[in-house]
C-alpha atoms as a PDB file:
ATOM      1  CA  UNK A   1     -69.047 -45.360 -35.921  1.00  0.00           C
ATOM      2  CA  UNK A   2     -66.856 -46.973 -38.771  1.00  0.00           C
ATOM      3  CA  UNK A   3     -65.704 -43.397 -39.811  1.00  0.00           C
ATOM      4  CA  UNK A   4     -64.522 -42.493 -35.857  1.00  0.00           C
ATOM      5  CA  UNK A   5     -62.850 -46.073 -35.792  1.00  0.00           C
ATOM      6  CA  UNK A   6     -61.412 -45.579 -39.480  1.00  0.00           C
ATOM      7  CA  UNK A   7     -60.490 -41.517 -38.126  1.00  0.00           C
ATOM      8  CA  UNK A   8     -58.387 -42.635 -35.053  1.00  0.00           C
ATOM      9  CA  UNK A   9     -55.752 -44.955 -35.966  1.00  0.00           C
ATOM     10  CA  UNK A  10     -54.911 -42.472 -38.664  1.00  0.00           C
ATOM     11  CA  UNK A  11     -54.835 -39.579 -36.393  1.00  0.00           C
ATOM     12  CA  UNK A  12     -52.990 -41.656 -33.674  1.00  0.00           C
ATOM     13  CA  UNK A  13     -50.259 -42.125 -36.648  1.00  0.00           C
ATOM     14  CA  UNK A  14     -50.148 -38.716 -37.377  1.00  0.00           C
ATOM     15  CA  UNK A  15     -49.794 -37.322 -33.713  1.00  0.00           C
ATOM     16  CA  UNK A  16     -47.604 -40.088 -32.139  1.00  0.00           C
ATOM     17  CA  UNK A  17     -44.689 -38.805 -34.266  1.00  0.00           C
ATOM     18  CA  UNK A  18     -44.606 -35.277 -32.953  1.00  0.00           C
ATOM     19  CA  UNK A  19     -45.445 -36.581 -29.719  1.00  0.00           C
ATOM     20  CA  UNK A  20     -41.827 -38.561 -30.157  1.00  0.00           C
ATOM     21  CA  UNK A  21     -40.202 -35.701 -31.487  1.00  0.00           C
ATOM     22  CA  UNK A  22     -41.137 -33.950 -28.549  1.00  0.00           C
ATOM     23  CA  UNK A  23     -40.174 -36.282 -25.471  1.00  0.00           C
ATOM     24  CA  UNK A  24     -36.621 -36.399 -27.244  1.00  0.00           C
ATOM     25  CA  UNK A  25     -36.283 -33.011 -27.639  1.00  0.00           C
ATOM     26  CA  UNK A  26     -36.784 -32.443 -23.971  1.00  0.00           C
ATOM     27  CA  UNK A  27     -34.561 -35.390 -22.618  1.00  0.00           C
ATOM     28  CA  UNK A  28     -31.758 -33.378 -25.155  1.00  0.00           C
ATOM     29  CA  UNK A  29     -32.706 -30.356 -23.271  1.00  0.00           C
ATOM     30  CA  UNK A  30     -32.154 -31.941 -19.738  1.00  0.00           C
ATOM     31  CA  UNK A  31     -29.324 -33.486 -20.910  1.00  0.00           C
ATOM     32  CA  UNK A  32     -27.612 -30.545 -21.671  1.00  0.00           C
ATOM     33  CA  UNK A  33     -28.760 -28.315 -18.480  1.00  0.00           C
ATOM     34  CA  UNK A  34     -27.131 -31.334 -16.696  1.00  0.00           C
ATOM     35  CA  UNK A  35     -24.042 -30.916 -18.351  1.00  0.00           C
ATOM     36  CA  UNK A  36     -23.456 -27.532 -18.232  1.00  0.00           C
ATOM     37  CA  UNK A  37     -24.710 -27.461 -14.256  1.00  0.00           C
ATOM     38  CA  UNK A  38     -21.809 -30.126 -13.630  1.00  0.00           C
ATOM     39  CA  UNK A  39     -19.400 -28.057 -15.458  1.00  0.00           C
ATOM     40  CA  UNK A  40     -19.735 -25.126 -13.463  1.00  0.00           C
ATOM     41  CA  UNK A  41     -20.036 -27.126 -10.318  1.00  0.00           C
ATOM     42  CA  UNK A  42     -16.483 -28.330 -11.398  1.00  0.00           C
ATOM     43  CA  UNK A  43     -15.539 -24.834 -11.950  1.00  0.00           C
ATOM     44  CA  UNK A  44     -16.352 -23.456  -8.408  1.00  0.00           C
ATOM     45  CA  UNK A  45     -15.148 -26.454  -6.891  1.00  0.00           C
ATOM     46  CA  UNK A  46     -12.403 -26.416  -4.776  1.00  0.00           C
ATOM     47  CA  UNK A  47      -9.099 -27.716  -5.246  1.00  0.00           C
ATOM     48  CA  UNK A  48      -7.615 -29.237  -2.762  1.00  0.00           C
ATOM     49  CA  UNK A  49      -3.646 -28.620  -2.032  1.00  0.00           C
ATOM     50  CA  UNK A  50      -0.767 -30.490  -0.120  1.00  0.00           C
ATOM     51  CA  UNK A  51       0.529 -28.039   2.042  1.00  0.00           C
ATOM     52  CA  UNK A  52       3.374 -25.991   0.748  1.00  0.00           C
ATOM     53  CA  UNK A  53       2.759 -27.360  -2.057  1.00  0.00           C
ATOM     54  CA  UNK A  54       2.159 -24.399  -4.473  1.00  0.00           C
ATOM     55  CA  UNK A  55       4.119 -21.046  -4.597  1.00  0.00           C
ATOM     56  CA  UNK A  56       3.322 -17.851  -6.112  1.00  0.00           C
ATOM     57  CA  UNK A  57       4.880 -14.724  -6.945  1.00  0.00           C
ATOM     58  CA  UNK A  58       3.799 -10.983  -8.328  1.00  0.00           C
ATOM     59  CA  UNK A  59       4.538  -7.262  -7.755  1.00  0.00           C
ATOM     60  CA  UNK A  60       2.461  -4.164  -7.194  1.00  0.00           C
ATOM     61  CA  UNK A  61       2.467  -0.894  -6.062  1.00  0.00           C
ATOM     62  CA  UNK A  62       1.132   0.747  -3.036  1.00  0.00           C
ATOM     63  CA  UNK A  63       2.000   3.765  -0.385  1.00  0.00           C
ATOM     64  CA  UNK A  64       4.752   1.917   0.688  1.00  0.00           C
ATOM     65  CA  UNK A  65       5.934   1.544  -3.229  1.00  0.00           C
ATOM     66  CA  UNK A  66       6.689  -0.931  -5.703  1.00  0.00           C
ATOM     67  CA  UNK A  67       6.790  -4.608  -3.784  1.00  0.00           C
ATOM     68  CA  UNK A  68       7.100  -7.813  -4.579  1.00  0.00           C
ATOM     69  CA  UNK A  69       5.816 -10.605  -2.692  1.00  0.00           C
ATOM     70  CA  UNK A  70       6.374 -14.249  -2.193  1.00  0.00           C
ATOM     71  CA  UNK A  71       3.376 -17.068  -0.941  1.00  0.00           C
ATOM     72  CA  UNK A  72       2.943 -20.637  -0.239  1.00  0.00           C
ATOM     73  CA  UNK A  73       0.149 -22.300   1.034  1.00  0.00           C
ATOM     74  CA  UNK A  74      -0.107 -23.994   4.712  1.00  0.00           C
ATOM     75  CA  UNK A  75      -3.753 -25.289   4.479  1.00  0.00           C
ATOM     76  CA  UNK A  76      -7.070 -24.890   2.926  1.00  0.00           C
ATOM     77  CA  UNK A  77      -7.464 -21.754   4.699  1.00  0.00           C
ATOM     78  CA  UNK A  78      -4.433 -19.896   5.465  1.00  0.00           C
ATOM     79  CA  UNK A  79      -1.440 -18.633   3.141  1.00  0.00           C
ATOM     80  CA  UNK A  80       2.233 -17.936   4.339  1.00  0.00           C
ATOM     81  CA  UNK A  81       3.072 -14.555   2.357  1.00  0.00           C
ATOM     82  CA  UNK A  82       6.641 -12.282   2.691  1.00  0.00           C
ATOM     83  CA  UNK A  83       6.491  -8.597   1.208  1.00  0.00           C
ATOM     84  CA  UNK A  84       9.559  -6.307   0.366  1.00  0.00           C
ATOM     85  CA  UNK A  85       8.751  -2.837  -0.500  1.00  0.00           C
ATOM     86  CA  UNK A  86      11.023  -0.048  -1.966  1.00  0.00           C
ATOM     87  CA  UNK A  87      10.314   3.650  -3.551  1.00  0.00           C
ATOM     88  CA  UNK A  88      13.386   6.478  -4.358  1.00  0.00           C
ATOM     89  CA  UNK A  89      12.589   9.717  -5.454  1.00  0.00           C
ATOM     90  CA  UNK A  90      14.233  12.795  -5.362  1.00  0.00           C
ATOM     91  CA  UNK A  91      14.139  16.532  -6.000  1.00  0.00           C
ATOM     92  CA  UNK A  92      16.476  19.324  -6.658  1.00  0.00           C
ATOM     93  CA  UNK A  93      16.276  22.888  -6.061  1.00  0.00           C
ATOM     94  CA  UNK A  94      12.795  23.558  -5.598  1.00  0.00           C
ATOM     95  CA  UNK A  95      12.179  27.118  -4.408  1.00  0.00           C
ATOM     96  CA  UNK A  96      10.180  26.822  -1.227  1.00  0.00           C
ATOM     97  CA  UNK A  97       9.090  30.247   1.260  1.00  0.00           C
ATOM     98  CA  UNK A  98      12.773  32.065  -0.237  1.00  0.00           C
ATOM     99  CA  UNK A  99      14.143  28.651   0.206  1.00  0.00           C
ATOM    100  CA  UNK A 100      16.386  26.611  -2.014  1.00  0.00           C
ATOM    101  CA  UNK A 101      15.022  22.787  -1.070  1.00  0.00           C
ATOM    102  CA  UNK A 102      16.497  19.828  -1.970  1.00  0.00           C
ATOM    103  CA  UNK A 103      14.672  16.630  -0.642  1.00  0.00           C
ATOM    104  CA  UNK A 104      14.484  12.310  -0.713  1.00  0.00           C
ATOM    105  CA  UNK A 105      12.188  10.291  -0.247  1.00  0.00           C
ATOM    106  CA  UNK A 106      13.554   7.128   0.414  1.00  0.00           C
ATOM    107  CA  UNK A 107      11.569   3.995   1.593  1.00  0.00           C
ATOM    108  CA  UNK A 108      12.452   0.096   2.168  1.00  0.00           C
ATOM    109  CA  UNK A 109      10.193  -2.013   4.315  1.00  0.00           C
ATOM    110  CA  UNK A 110      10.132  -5.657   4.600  1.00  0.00           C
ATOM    111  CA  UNK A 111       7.294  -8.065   6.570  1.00  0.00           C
ATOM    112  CA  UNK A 112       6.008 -11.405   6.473  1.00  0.00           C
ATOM    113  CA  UNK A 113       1.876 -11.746   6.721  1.00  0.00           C
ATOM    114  CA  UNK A 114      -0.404 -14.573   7.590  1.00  0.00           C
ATOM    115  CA  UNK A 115      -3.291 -14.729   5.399  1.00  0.00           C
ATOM    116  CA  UNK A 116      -6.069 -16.138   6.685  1.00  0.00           C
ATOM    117  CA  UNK A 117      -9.220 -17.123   4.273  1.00  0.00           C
ATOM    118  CA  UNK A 118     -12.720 -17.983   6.087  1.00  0.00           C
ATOM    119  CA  UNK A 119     -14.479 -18.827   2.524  1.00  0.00           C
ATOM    120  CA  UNK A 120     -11.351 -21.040   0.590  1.00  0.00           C
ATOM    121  CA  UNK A 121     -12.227 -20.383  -2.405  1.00  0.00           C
ATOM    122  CA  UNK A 122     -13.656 -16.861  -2.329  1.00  0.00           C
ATOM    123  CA  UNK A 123     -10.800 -13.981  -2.017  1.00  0.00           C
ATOM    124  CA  UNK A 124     -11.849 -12.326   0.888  1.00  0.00           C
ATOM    125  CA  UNK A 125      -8.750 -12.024   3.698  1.00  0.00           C
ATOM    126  CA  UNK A 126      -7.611 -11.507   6.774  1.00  0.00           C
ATOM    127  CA  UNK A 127      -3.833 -10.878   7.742  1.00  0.00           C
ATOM    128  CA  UNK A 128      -2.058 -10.116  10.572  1.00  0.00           C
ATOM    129  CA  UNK A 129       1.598  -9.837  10.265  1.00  0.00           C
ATOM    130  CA  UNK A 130       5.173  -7.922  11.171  1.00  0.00           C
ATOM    131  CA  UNK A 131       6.915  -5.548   9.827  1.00  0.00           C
ATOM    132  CA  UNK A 132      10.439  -6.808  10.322  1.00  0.00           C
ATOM    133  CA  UNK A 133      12.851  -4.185   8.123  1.00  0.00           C
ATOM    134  CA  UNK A 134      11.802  -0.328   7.991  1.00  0.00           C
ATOM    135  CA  UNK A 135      14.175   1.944   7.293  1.00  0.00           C
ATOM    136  CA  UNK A 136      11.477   4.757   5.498  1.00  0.00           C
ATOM    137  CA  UNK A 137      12.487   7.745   5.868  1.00  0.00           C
ATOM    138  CA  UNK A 138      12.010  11.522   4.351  1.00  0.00           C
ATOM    139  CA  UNK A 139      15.361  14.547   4.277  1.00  0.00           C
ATOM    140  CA  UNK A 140      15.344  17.576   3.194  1.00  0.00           C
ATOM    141  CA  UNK A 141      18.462  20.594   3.149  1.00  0.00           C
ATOM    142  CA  UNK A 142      16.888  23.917   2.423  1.00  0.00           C
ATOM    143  CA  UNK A 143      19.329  26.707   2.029  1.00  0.00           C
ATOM    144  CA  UNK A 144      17.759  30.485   2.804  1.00  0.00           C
ATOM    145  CA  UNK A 145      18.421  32.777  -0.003  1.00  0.00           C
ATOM    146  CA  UNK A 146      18.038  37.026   0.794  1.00  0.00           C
ATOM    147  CA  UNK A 147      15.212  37.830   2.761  1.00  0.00           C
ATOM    148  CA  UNK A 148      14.134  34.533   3.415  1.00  0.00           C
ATOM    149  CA  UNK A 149      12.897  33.412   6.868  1.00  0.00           C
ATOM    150  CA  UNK A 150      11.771  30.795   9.287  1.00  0.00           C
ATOM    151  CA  UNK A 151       9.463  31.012  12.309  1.00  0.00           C
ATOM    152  CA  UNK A 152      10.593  29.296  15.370  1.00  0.00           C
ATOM    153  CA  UNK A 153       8.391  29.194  18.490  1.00  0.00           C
ATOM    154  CA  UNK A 154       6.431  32.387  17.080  1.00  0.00           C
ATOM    155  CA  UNK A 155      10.358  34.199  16.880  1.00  0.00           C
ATOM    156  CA  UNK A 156      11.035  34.821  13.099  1.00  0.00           C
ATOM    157  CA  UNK A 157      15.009  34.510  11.872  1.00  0.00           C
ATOM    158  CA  UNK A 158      15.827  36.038   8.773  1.00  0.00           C
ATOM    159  CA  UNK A 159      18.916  34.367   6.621  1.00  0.00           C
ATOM    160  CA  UNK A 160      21.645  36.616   6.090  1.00  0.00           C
ATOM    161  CA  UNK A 161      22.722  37.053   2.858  1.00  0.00           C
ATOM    162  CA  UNK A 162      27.078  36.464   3.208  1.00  0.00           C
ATOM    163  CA  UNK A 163      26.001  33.458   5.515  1.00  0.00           C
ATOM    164  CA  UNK A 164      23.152  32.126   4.723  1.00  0.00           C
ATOM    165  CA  UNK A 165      20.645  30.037   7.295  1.00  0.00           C
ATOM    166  CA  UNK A 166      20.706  26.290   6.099  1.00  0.00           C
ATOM    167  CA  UNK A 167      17.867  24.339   7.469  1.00  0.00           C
ATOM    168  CA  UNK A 168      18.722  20.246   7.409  1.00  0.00           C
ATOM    169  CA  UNK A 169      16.103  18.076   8.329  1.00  0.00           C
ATOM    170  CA  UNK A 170      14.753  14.094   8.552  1.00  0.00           C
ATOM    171  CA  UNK A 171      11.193  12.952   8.923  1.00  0.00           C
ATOM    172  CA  UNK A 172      11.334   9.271   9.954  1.00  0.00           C
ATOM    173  CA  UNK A 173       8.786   6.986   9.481  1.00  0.00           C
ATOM    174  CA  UNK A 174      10.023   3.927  11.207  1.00  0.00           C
ATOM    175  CA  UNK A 175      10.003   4.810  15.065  1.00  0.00           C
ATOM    176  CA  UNK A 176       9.619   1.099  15.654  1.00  0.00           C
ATOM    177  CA  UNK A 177      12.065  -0.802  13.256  1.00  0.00           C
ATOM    178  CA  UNK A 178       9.759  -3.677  14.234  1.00  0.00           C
ATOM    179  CA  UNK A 179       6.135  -3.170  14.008  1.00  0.00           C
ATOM    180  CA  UNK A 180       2.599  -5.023  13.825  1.00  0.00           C
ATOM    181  CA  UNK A 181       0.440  -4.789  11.084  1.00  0.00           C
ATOM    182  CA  UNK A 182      -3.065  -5.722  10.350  1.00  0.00           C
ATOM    183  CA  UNK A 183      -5.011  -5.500   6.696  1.00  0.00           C
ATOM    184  CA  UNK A 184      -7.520  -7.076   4.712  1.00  0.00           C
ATOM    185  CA  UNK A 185      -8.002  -7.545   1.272  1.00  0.00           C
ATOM    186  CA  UNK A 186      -9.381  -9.390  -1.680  1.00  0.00           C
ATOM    187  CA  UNK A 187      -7.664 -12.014  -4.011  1.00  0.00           C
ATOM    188  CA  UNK A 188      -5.694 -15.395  -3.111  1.00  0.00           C
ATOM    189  CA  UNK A 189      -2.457 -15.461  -4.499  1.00  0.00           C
ATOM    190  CA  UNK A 190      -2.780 -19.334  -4.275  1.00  0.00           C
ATOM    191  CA  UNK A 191      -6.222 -19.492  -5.814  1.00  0.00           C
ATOM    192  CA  UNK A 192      -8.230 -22.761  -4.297  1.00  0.00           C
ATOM    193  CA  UNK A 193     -10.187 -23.025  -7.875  1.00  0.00           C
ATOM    194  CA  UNK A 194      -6.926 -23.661  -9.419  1.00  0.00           C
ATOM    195  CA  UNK A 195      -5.568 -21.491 -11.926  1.00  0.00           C
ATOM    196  CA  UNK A 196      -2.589 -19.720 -12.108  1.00  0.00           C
ATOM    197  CA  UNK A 197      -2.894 -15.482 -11.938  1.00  0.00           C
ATOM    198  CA  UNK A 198      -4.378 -13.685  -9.550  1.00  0.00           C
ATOM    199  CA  UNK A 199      -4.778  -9.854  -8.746  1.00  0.00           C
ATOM    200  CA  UNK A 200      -4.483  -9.277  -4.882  1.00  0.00           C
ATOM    201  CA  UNK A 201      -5.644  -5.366  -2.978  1.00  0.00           C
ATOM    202  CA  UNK A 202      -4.889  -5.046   0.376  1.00  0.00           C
ATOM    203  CA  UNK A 203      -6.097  -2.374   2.683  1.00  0.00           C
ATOM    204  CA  UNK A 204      -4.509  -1.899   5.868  1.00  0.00           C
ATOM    205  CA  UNK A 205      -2.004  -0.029   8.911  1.00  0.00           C
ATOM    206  CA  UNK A 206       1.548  -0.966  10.034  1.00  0.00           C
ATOM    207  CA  UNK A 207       1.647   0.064  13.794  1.00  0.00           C
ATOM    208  CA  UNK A 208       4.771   2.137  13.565  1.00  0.00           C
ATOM    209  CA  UNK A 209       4.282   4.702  16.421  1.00  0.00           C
ATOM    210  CA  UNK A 210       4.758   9.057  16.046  1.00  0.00           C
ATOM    211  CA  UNK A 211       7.292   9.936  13.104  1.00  0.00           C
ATOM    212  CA  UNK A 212      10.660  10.889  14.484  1.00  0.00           C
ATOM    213  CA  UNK A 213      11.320  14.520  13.437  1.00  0.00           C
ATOM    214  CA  UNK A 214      14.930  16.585  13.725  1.00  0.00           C
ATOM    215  CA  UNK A 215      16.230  19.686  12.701  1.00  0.00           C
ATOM    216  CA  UNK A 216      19.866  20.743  12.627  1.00  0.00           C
ATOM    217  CA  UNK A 217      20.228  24.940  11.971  1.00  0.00           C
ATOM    218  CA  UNK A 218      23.640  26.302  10.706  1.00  0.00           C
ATOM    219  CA  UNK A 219      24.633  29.647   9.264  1.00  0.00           C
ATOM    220  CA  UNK A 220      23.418  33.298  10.451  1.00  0.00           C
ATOM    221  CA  UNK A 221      19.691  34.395  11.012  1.00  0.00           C
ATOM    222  CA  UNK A 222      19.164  38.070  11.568  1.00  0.00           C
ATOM    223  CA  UNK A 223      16.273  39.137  14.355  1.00  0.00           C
ATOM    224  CA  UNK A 224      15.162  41.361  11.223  1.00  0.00           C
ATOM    225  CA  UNK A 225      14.888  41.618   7.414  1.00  0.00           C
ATOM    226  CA  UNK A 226      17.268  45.096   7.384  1.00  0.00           C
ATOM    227  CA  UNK A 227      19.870  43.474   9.369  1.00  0.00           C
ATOM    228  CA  UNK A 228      20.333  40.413   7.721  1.00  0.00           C
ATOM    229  CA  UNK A 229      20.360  42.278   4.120  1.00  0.00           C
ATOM    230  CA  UNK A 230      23.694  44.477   5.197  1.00  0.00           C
ATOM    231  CA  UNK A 231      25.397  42.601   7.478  1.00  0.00           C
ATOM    232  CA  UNK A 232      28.021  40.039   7.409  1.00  0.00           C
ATOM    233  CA  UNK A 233      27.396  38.106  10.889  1.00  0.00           C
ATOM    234  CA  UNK A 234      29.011  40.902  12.879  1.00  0.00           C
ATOM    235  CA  UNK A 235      25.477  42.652  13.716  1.00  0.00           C
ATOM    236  CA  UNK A 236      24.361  42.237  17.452  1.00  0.00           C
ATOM    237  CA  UNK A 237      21.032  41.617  16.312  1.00  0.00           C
ATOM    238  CA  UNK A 238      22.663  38.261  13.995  1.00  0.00           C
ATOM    239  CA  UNK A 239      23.563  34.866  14.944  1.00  0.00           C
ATOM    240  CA  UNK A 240      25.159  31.660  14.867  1.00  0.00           C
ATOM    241  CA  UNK A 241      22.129  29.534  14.034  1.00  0.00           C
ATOM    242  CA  UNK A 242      23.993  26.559  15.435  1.00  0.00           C
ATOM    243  CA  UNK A 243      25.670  27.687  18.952  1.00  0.00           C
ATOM    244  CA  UNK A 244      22.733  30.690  19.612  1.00  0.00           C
ATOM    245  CA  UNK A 245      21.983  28.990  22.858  1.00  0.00           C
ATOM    246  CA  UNK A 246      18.391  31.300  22.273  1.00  0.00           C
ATOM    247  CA  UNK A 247      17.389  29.972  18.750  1.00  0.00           C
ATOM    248  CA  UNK A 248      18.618  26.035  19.812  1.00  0.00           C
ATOM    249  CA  UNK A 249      15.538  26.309  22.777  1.00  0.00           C
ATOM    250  CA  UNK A 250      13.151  27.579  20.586  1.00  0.00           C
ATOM    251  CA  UNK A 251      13.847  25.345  17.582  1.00  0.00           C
ATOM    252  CA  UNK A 252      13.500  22.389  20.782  1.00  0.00           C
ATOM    253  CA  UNK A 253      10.242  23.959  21.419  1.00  0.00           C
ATOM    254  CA  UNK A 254       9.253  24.148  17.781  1.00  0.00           C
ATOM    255  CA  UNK A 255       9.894  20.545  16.913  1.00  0.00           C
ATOM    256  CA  UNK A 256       7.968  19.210  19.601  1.00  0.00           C
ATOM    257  CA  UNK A 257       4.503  21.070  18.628  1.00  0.00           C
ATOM    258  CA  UNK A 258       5.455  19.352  15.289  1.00  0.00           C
ATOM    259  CA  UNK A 259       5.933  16.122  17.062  1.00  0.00           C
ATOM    260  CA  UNK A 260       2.937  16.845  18.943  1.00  0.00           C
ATOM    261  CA  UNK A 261       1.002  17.773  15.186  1.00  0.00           C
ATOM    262  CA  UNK A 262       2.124  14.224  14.364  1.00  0.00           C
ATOM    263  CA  UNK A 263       0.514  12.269  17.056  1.00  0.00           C
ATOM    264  CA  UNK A 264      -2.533  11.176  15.093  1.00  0.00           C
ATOM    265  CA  UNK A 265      -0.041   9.146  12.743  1.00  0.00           C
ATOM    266  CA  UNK A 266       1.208   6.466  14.991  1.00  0.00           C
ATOM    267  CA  UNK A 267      -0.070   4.011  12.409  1.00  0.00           C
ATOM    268  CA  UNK A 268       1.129   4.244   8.755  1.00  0.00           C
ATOM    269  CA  UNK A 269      -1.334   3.231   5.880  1.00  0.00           C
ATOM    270  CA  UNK A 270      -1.393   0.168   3.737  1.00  0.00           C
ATOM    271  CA  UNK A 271      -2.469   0.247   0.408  1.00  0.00           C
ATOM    272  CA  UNK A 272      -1.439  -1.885  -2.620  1.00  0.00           C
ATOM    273  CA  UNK A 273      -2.679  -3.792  -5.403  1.00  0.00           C
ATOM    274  CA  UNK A 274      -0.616  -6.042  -8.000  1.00  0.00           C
ATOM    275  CA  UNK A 275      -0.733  -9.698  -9.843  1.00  0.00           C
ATOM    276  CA  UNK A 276       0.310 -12.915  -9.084  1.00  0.00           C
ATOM    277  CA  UNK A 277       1.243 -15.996 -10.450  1.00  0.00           C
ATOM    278  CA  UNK A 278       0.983 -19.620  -8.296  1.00  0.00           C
ATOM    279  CA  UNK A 279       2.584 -22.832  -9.650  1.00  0.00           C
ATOM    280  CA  UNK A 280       3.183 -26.115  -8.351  1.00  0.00           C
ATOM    281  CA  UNK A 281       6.750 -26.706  -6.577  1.00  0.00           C
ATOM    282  CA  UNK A 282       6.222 -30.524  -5.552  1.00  0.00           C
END
C-alpha cells in the first residue's frame, strides 16, 4: 500500500502536464477554426449598397460585336445596365459563282437592360430589356464576269460580257428599329460581396422580326451562255436587267422565297462575354 500511495502522486505529476498540454492545444485549435469560419462568413457576406450608389463599366465582345456597357445599382436585387454595340468589316473582290463580290458588314445597336438578381450575391441573372438603336445591316455589289449567271425563280440569266449583270443587294437585320429583348447570364457587374472586377456572359434574343432583304439588277443578262458571250445587248434573247418587265417579276418572286427562307429568324441571338469594373460614385 505505501508503494501505490508513494506511485500515484508521482504519476499524477507526470501525466497532469501532458494532460495540460493537451486541453491548450485543442482550445488553440478551436480558436483558430473559429477564426477562419468568421472570415469566410465575412467573405460571402453581403454588402449592402445605397442605391445608385456604385457604377461600373467594361467591354466585351459578342454576335452583336465589341460593346461596352454602363451599370448602376437600384437595389439589392436589381441593376440598371445600358449596352452599345458596334462591328465593321469589309471585303473586296472576292470571286463568288463567276462573280466579283464586294460586301460590309456593318452593325450598331444600342439598348438599356434591367437586371434582375434572385440570389444578391450569387451571379445568376435575369434581364429583360429594349433595344432602342439598330441600324445592323449586311450589302453586298457583285459584278458578273463572262459566263457567269444567276437563277431567278428557276429562269437562269447569264451576264453579258460588254455589259455586264451587276447584282446590288442589302440584308437588314433591324426590321424593328425598336425591339424587346430577353437574356440571362452569369456575373454582377456591381458585385454584392464587394470588390471591384467582374466578368459578365450573357445568353440571349433581341425580338427583331424577319430580315428585310432587296435586290436591285442592272446591266444585260442573256437567256443563254452563247448569247451573252457574242453579243453586245442587241440580241433578242438579251436584256435590260433593270427595265425587263419579265426578269423584275421573277426577281419579286425570288426574293420572297428568300424572305420566306428567313422566317425562322425573327429573333436575333445574344451572345457576349467581357469584364467589368464597379466603383463607388457617392
Amino acid at each position: 500500500m505505501k508503494r501505490i500511495a508513494v506511485f500515484l502522486p508521482i504519476l499524477f505529476l507526470a501525466v497532469a502536464p501532458v494532460l495540460l498540454g493537451q486541453s491548450s492545444s485543442s482550445k488553440s485549435a478551436s480558436a483558430a477554426k473559429a477564426a477562419v469560419t468568421v472570415k469566410a462568413a465575412k467573405k460571402n457576406a453581403e454588402v449592402h449598397l445605397k442605391p445608385f450608389s456604385k457604377l461600373a463599366l467594361g467591354g466585351g465582345v459578342g454576335v452583336m460585336g465589341v460593346n461596352l456597357q454602363a451599370a448602376t445599382n437600384i437595389n439589392r436585387h436589381l441593376n440598371l445596365r445600358g449596352t452599345g454595340n458596334v462591328f465593321n468589316y469589309t471585303v473586296n473582290d472576292i470571286k463568288v459563282s463567276d462573280f466579283n463580290l464586294d460586301a460590309k458588314v456593318n452593325f450598331a445597336s444600342a439598348g438599356v437592360s434591367l437586371d434582375y438578381y434572385p440570389f444578391p450575391t450569387h451571379g445568376l441573372r435575369l434581364s429583360p430589356g429594349v433595344l432602342f438603336y439598330n441600324q445592323n445591316q449586311i450589302t453586298a455589289n457583285a459584278s458578273g464576269t463572262s459566263g457567269s449567271d444567276i437563277k431567278l425563280n428557276d429562269v437562269e440569266y447569264y451576264s453579258e460580257t460588254a455589259q455586264p449583270l451587276t447584282v446590288d443587294a442589302k440584308l437588314g437585320l433591324n426590321t424593328r428599329k425598336q425591339a424587346f429583348t430577353l437574356t440571362t447570364g452569369w456575373g454582377n457587374m456591381i458585385p454584392r460581396k464587394g470588390g471591384h472586377f467582374s466578368f459578365p456572359f450573357e445568353l440571349g434574343a433581341a425580338f427583331t422580326d424577319v430580315p428585310t432583304v432587296n435586290v436591285k439588277l442592272t446591266g444585260y443578262a442573256c437567256a443563254t451562255q452563247e448569247a451573252a458571250a457574242t453579243t453586245n445587248g442587241a440580241s433578242d434573247s438579251c436584256y435590260d436587267m433593270e427595265s425587263n418587265t419579265e426578269a423584275q417579276a421573277n426577281l419579286t418572286t425570288q426574293v420572297n422565297k428568300w424572305k420566306s427562307d428567313l422566317d425562322p429568324m425573327k429573333v436575333y441571338p445574344i451572345f457576349s462575354f467581357g469584364v467589368s469594373y464597379a466603383f463607388h460614385i457617392r
